[in-house]
C-alpha atoms as a PDB file:
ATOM      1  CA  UNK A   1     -20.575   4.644  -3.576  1.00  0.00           C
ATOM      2  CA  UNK A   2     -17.911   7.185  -3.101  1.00  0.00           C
ATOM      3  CA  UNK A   3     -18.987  10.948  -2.489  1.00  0.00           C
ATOM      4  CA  UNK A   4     -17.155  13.542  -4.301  1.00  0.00           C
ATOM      5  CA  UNK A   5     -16.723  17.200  -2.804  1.00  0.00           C
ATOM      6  CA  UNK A   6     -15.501  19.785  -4.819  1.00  0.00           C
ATOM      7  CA  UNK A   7     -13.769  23.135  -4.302  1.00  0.00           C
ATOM      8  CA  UNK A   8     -15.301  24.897  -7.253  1.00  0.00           C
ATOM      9  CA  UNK A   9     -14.133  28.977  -8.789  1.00  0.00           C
ATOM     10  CA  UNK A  10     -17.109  30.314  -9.644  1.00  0.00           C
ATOM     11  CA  UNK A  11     -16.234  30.545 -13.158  1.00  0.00           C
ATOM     12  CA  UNK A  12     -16.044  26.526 -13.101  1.00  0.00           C
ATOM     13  CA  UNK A  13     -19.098  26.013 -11.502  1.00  0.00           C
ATOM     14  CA  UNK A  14     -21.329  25.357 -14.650  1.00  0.00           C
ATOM     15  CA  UNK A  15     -19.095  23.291 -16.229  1.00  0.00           C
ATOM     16  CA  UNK A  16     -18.494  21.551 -13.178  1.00  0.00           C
ATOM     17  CA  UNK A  17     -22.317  20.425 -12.701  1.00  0.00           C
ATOM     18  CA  UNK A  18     -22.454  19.634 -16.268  1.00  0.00           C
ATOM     19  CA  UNK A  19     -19.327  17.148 -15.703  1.00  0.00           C
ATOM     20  CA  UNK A  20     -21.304  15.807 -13.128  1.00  0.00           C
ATOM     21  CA  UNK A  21     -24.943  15.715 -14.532  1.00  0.00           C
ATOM     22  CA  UNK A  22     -23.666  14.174 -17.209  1.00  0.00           C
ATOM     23  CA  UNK A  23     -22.557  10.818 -15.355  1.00  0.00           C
ATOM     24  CA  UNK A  24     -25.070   7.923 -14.899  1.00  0.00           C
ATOM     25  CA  UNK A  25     -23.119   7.231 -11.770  1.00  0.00           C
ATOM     26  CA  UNK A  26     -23.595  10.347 -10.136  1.00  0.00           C
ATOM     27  CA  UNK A  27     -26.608  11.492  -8.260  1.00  0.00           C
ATOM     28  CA  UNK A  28     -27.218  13.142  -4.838  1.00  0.00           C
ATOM     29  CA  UNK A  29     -26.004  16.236  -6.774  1.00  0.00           C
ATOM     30  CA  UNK A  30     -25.413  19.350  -4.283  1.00  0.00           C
ATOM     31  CA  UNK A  31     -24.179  22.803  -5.213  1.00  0.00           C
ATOM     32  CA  UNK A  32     -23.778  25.429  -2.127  1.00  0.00           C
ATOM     33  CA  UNK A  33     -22.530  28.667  -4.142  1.00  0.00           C
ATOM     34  CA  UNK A  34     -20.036  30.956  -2.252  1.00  0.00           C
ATOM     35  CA  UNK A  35     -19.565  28.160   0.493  1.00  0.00           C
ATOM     36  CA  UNK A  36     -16.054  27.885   0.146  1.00  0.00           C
ATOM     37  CA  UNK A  37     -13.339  30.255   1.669  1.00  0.00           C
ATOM     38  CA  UNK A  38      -9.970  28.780   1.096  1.00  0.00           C
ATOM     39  CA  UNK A  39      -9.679  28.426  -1.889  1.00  0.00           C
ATOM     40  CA  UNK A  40     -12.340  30.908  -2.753  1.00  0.00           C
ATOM     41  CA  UNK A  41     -15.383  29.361  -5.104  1.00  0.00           C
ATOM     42  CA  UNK A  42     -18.439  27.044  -4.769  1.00  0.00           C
ATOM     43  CA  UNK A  43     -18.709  24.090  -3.445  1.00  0.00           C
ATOM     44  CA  UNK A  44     -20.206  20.972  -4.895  1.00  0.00           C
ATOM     45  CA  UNK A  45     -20.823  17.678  -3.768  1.00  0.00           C
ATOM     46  CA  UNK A  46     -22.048  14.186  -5.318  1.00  0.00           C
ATOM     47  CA  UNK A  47     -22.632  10.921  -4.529  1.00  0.00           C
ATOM     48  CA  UNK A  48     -20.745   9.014  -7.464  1.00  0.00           C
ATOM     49  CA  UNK A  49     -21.017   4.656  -7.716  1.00  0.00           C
ATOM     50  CA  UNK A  50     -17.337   3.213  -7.488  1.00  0.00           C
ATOM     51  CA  UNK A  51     -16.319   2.775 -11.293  1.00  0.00           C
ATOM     52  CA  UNK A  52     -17.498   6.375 -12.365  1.00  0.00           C
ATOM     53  CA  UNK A  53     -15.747   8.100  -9.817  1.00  0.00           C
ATOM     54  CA  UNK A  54     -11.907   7.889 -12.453  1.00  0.00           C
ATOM     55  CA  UNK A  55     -13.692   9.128 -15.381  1.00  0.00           C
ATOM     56  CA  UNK A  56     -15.649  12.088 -13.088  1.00  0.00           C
ATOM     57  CA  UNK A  57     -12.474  13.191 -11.317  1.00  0.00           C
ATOM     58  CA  UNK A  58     -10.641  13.027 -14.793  1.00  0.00           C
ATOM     59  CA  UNK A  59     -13.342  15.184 -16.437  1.00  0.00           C
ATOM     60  CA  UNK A  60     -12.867  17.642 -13.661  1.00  0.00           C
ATOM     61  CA  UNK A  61      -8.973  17.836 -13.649  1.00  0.00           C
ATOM     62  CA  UNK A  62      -9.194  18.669 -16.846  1.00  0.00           C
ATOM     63  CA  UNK A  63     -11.165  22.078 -16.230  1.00  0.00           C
ATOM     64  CA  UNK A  64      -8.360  22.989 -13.531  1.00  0.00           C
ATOM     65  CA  UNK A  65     -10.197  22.432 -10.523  1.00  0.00           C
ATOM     66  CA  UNK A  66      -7.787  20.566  -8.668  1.00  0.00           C
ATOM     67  CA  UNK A  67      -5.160  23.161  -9.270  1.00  0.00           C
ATOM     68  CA  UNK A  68      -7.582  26.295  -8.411  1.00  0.00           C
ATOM     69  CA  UNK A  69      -9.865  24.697  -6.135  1.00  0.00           C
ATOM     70  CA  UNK A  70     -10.041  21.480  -4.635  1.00  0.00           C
ATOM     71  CA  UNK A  71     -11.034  17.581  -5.058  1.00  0.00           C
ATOM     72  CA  UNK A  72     -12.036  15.385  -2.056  1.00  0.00           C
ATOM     73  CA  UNK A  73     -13.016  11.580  -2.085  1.00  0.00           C
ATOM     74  CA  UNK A  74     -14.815   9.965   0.771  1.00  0.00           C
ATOM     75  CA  UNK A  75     -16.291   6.904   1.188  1.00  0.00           C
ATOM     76  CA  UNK A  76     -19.929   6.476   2.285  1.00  0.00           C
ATOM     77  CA  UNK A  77     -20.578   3.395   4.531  1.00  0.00           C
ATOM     78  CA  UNK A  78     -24.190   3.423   3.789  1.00  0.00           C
ATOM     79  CA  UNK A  79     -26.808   4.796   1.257  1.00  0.00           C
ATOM     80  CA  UNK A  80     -30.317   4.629   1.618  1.00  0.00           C
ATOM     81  CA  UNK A  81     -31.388   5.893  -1.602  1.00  0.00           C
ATOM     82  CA  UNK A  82     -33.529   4.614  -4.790  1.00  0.00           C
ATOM     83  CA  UNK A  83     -31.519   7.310  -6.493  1.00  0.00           C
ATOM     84  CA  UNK A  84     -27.996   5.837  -5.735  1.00  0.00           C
ATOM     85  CA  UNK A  85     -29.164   2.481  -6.267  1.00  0.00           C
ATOM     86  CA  UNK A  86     -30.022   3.528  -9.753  1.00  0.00           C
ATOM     87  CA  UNK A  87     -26.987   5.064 -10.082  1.00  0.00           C
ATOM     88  CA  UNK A  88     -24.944   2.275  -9.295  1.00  0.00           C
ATOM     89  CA  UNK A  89     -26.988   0.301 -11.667  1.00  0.00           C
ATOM     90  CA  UNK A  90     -26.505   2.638 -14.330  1.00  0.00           C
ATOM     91  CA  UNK A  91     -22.873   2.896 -14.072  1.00  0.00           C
ATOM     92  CA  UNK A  92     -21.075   1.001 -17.073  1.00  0.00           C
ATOM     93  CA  UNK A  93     -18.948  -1.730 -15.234  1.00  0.00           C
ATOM     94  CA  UNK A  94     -18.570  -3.530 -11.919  1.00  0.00           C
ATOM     95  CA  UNK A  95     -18.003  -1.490  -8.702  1.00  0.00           C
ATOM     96  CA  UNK A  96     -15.941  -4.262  -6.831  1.00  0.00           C
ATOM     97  CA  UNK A  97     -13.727  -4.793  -9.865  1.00  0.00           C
ATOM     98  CA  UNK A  98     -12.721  -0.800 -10.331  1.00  0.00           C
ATOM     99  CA  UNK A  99      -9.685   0.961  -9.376  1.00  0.00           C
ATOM    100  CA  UNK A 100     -10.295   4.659  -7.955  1.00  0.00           C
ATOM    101  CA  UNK A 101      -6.475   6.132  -8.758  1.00  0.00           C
ATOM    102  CA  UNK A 102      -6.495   8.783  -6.887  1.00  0.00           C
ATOM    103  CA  UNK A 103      -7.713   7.021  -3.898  1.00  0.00           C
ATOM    104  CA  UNK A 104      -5.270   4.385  -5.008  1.00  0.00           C
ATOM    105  CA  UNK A 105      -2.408   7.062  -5.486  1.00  0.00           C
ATOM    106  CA  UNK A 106      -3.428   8.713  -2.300  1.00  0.00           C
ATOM    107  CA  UNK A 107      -3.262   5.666  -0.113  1.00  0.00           C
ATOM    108  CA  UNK A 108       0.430   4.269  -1.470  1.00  0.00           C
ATOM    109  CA  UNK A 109       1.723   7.762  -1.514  1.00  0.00           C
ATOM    110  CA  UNK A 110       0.505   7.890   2.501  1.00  0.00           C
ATOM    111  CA  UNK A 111       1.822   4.194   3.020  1.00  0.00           C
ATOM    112  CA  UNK A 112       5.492   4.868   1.071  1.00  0.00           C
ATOM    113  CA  UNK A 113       7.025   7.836   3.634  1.00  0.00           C
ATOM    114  CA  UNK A 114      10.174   6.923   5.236  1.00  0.00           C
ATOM    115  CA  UNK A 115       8.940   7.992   8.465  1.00  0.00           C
ATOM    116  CA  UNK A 116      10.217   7.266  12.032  1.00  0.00           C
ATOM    117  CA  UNK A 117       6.922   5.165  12.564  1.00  0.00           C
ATOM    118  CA  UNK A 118       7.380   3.110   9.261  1.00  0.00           C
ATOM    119  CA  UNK A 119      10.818   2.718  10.525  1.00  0.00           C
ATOM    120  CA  UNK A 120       9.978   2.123  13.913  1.00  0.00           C
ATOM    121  CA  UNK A 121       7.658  -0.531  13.371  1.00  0.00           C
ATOM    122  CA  UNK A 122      10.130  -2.416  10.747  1.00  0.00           C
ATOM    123  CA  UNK A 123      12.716  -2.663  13.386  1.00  0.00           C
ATOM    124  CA  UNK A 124      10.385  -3.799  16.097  1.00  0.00           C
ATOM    125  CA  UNK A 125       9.307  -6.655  13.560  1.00  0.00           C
ATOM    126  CA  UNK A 126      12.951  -7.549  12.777  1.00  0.00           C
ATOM    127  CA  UNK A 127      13.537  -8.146  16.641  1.00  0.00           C
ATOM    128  CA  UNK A 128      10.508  -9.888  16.841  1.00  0.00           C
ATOM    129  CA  UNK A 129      11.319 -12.101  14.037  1.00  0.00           C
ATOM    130  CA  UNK A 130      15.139 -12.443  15.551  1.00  0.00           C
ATOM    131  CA  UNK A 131      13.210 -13.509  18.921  1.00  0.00           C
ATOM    132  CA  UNK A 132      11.213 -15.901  16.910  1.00  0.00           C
ATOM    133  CA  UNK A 133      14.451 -17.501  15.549  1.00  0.00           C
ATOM    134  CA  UNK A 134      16.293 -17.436  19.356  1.00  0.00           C
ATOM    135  CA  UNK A 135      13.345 -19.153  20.983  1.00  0.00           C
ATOM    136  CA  UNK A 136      12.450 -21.497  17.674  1.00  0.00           C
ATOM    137  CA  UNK A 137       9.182 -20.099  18.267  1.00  0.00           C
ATOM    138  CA  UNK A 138       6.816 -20.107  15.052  1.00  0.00           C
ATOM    139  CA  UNK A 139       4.255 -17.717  16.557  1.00  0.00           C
ATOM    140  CA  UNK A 140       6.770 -14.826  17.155  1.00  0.00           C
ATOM    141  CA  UNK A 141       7.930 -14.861  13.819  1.00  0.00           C
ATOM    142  CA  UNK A 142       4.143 -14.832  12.792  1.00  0.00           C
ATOM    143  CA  UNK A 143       3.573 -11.930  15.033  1.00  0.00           C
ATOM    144  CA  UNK A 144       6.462 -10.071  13.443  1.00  0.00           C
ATOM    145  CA  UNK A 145       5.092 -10.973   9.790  1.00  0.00           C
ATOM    146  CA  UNK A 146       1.788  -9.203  11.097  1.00  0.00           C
ATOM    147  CA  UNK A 147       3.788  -6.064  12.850  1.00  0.00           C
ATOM    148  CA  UNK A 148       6.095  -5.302   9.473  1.00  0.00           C
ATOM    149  CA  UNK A 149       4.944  -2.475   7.957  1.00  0.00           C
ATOM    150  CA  UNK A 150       6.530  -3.093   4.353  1.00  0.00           C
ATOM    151  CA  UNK A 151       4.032  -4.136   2.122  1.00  0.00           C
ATOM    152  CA  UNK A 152       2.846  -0.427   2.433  1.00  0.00           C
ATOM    153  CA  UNK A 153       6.222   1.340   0.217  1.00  0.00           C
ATOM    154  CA  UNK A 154       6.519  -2.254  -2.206  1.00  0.00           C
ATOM    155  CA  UNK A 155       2.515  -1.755  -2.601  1.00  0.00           C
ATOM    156  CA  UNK A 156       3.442   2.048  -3.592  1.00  0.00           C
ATOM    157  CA  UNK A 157       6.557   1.281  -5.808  1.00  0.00           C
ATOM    158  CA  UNK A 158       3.886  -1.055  -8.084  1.00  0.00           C
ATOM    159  CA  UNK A 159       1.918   1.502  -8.345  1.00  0.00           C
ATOM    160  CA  UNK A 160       3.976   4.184  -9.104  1.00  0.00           C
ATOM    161  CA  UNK A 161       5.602   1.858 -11.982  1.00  0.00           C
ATOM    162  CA  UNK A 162       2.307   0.911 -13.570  1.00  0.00           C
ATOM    163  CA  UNK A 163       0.778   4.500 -13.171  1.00  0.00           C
ATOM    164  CA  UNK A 164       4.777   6.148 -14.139  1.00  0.00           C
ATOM    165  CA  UNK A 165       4.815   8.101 -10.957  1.00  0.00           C
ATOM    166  CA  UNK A 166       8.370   7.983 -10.441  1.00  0.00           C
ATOM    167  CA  UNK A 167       8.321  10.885  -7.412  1.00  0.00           C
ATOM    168  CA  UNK A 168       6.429   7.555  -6.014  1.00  0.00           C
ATOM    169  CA  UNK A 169       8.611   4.807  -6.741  1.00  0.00           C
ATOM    170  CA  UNK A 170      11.619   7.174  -5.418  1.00  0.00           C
ATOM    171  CA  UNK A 171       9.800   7.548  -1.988  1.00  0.00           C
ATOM    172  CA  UNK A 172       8.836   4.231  -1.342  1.00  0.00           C
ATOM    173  CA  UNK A 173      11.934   2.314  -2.885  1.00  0.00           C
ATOM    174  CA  UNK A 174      13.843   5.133  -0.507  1.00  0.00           C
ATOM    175  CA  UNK A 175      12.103   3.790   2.780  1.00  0.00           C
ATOM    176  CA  UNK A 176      12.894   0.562   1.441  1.00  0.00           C
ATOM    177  CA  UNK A 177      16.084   0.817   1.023  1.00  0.00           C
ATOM    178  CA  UNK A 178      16.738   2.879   3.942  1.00  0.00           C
ATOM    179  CA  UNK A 179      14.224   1.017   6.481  1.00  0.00           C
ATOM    180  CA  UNK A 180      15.825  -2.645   5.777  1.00  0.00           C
ATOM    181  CA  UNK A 181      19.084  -1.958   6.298  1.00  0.00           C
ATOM    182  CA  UNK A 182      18.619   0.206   9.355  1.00  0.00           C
ATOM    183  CA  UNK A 183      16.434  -2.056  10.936  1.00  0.00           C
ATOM    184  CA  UNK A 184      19.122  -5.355  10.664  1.00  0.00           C
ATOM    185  CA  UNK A 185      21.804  -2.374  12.009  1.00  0.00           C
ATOM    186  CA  UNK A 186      19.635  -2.078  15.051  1.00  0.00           C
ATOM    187  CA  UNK A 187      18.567  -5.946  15.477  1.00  0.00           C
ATOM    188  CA  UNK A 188      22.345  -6.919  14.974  1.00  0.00           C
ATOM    189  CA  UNK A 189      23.217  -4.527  18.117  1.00  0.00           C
ATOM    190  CA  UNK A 190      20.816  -5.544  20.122  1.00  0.00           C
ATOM    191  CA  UNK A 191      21.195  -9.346  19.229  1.00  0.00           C
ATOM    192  CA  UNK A 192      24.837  -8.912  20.366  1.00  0.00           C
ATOM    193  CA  UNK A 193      23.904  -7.072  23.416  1.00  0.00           C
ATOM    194  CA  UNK A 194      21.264 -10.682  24.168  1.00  0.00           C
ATOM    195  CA  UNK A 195      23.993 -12.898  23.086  1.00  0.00           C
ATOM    196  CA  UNK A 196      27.010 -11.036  25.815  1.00  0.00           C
ATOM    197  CA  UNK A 197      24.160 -11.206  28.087  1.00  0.00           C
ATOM    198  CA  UNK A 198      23.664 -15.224  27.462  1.00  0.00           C
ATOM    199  CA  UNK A 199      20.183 -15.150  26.356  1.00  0.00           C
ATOM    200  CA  UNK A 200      21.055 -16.033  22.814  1.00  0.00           C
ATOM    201  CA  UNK A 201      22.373 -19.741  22.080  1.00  0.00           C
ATOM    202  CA  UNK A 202      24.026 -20.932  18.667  1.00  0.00           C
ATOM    203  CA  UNK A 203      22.982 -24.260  19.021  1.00  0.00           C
ATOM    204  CA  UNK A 204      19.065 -22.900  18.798  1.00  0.00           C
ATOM    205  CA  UNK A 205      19.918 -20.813  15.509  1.00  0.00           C
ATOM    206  CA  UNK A 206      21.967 -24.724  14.051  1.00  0.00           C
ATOM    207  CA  UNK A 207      18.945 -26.878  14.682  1.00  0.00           C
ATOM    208  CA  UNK A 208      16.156 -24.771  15.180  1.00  0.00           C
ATOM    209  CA  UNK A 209      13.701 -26.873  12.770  1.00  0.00           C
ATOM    210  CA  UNK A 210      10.841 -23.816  13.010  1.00  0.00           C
ATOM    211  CA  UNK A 211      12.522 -21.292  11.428  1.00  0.00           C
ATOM    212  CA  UNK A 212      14.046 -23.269   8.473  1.00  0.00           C
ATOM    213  CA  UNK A 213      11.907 -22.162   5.703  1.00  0.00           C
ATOM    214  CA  UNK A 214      13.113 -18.755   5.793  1.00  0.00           C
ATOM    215  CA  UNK A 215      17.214 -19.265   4.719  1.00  0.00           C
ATOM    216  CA  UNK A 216      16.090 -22.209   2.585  1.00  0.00           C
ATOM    217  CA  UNK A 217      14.623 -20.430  -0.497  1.00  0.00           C
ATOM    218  CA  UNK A 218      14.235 -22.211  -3.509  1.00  0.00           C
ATOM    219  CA  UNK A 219      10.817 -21.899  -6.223  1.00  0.00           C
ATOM    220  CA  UNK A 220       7.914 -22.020  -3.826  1.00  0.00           C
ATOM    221  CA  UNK A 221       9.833 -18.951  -2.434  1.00  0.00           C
ATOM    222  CA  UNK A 222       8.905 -17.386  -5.657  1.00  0.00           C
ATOM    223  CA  UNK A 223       5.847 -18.537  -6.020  1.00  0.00           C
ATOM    224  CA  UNK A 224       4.285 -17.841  -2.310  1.00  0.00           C
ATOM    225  CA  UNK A 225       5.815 -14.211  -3.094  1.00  0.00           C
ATOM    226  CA  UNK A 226       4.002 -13.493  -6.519  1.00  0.00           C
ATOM    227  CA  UNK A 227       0.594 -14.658  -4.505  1.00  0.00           C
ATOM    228  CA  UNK A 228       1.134 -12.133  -1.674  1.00  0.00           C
ATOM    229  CA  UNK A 229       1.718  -9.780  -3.460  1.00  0.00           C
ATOM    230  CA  UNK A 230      -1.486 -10.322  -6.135  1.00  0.00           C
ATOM    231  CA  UNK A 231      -3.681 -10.982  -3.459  1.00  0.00           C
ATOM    232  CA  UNK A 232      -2.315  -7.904  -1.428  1.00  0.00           C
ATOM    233  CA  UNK A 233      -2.695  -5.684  -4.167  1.00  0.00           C
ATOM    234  CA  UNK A 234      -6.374  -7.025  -4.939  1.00  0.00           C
ATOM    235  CA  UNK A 235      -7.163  -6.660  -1.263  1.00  0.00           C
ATOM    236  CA  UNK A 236      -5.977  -3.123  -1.753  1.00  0.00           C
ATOM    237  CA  UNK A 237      -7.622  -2.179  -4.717  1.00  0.00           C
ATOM    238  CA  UNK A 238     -11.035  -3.618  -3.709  1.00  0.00           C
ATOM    239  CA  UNK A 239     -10.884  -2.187  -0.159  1.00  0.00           C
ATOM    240  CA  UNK A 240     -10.640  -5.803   0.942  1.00  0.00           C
ATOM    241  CA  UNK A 241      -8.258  -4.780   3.946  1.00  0.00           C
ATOM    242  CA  UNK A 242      -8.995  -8.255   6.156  1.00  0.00           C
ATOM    243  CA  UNK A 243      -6.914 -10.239   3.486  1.00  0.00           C
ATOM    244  CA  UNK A 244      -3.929  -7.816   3.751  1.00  0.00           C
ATOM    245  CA  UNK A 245      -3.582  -9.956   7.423  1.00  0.00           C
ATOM    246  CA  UNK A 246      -3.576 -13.193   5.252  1.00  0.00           C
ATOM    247  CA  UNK A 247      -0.117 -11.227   3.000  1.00  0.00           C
ATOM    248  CA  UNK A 248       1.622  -9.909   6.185  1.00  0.00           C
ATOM    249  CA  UNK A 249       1.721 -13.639   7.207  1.00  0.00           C
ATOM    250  CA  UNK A 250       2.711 -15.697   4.434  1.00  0.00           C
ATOM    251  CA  UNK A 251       5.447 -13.164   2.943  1.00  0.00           C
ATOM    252  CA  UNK A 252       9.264 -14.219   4.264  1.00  0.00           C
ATOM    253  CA  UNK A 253      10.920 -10.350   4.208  1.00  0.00           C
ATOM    254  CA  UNK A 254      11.035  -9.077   8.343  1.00  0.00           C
ATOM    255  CA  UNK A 255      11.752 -12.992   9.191  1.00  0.00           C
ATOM    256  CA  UNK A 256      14.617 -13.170   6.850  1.00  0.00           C
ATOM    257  CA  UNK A 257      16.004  -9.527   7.648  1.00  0.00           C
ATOM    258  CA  UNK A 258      15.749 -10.682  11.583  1.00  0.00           C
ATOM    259  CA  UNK A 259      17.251 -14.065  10.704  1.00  0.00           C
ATOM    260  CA  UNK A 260      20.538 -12.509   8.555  1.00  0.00           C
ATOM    261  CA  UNK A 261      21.011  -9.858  11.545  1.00  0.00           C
ATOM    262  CA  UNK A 262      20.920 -12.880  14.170  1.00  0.00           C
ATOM    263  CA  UNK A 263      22.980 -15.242  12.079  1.00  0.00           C
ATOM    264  CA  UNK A 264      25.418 -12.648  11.623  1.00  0.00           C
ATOM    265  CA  UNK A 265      26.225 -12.051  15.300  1.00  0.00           C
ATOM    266  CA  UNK A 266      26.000 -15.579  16.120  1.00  0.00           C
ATOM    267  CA  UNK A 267      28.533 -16.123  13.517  1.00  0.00           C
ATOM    268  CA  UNK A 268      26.223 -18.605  11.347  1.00  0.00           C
ATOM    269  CA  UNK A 269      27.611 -16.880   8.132  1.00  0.00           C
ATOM    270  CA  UNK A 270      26.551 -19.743   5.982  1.00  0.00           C
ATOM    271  CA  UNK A 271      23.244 -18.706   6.374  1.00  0.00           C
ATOM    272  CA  UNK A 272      23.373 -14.886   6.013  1.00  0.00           C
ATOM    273  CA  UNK A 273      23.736 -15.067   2.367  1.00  0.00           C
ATOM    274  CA  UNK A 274      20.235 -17.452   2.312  1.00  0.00           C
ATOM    275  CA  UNK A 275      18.204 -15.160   4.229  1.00  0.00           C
ATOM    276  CA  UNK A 276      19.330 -12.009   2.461  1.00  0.00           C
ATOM    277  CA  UNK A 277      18.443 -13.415  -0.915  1.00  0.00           C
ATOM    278  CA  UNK A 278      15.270 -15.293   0.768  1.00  0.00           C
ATOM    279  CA  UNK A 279      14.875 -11.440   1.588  1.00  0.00           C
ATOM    280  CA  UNK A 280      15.552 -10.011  -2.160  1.00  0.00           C
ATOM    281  CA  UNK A 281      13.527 -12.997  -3.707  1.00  0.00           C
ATOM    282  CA  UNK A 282      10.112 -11.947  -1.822  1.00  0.00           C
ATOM    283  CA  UNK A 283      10.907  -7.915  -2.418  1.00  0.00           C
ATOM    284  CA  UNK A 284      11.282  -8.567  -5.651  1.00  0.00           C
ATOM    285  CA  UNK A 285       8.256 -11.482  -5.644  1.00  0.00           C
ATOM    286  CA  UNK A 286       5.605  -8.856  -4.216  1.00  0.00           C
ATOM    287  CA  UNK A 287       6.201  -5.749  -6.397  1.00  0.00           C
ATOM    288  CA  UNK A 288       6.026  -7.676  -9.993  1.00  0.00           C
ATOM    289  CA  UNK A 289       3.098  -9.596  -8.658  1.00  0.00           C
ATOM    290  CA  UNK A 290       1.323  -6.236  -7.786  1.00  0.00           C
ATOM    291  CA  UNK A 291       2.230  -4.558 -10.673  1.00  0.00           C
ATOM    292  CA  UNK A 292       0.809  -7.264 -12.698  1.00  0.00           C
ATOM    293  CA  UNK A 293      -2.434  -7.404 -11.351  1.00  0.00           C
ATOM    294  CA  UNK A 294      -1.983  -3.172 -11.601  1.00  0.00           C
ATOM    295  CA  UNK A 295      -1.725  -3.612 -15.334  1.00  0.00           C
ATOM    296  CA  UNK A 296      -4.212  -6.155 -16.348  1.00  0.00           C
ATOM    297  CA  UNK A 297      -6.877  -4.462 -13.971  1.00  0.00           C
ATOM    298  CA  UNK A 298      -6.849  -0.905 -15.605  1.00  0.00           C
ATOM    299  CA  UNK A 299      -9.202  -0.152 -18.164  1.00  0.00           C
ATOM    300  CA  UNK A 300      -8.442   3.704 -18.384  1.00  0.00           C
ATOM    301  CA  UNK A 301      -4.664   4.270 -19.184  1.00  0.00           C
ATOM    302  CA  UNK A 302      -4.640   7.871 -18.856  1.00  0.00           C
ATOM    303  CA  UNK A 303      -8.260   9.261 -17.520  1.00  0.00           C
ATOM    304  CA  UNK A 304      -8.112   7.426 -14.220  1.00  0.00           C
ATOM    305  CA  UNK A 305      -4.193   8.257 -13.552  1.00  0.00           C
ATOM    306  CA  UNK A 306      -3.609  11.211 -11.972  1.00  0.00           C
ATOM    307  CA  UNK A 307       0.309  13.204 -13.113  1.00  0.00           C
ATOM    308  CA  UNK A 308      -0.188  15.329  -9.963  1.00  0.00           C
ATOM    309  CA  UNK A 309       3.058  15.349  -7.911  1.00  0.00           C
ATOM    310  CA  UNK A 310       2.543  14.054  -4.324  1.00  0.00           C
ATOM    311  CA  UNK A 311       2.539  16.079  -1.710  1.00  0.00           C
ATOM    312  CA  UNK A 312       5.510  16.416   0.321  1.00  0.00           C
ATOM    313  CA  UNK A 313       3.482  16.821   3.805  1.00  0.00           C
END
């Protein structure tokens, strides 16, 4: 169950509850009139099971009240209720299986800002994964599969394709294509700085056995990309979050930006080329994958997708 609270102008309020009544998927119904301040109105709240919660939120866009009042989903951890259990079995449809758009929208939009964190964390990964290579050590380049942050802007550029919110796909593809690039700038300076130093050897990077599968793409490449990203975008869409662990690991894009930025100082330039289309490959892997399972997962092609603009904030 998700709980729906609503900013309500007073004018809206009847046709608000009706939206609401109206759903077998809502109950808990609660209206406190004059409650709300900023923006001025009622407020309204309602429990709502999972796959009614597009078609409620739709209905009420469509009166205006998410442009003069407000629309908040929560999620509720636990319901005690023969009255949401009723609900939930009244509700047309499967609650595991349904996409919540705006919570969907909400949560890639979030994940897509080319922030300092985002970028932060992508070039700590890329070290890590340049480390990984150095030392031929398997479980740092796990650990910087697990630290990269960018399945969060390739989740939001499938989404913003399948849904055609192209202020989406914009932000995310622009901490994409910002964060990558920056990130190898920043590993390749500090790689040099390690191999002036002495702690980096070229030998390690020539016959390093652990850390062939990331230059040496070929079809499984492909193939271990489209899975990630399905499965990530499943785990996403069905609040799954443990299995997004399970994507971070078997995906090859921080090991191969780490490896390109290492291979380039060491002057291994045979292999740059590999890992930046090893790199490319799984990008390009993920996103179709996710859009994919994006398409052939909606049911409501324009109820359950919001054409708000994101917020800039």
């Amino acid at each position: 169950m998700l709980r729906l609270r609503v900013v309500c102008p007073a004018d809206q309020t009847e046709a608000a509850l009706d939206v609401l009544r109206g759903h077998a998927g809502a109950t808990h119904l609660v209206l406190l009139r004059g409650a709300a301040i900023e923006p001025e109105g009622d407020l309204l709240t309602a429990d709502v099971a999972r796959e009614s919660v597009d078609e409620a939120v739709g209905a009420l866009c469509r009166l205006g009240i998410d442009r003069d009042g407000g629309i908040t989903i929560e999620s509720i951890d636990t319901s005690l209720s023969d009255a949401a259990d009723r609900a939930q079995e009244d509700a047309p449809g499967d609650g595991s299986d349904a996409i919540v758009w705006d919570e969907l929208l909400a949560l890639t939009g979030e994940e897509s800002k080319p922030s300092v964190t985002f970028q932060a964390f992508l070039t700590i990964a890329c070290l890590l994964a340049a480390v990984g290579v150095a030392t031929n050590s398997t479980v740092t380049l796990v650990g910087a599969m697990v630290v990269g942050p960018e399945f969060g802007p390739l989740a939001a550029v499938a989404v913003g394709l399948v849904a055609r919110r192209w202020d989406l796909v914009r932000r995310a593809a622009a901490a994409l294509a910002i964060g990558f690039p920056l990130a190898i700038a920043v590993t390749s300076v500090l790689t040099w700085l390690g191999a002036g130093a002495g702690l980096l050897d070229r030998e390690t990077l020539l016959h390093g056995t652990e850390s062939e599968f990331i230059y040496q793409f070929g079809p499984f490449s492909l193939i271990v990309a489209l899975l990630a990203g399905a499965a990530g975008m499943l785990s996403m869409t069905s609040a799954k979050s443990a299995a997004l662990v399970g994507v971070f690991i078997s995906v090859t894009t921080v090991p191969a930006a780490g490896y390109a930025a290492l291979a380039a100082v060491l002057g291994v330039w045979d292999r740059v080329g590999p890992a930046v289309a090893q790199l490319g490959i799984n990008l390009i892997g993920i996103v179709a994958a996710a859009a994919f399972v994006l398409l052939i997962r909606r049911r409501r092609a324009t109820d359950g997708v919001s054409t708000r603009p994101l917020s800039r904030g």
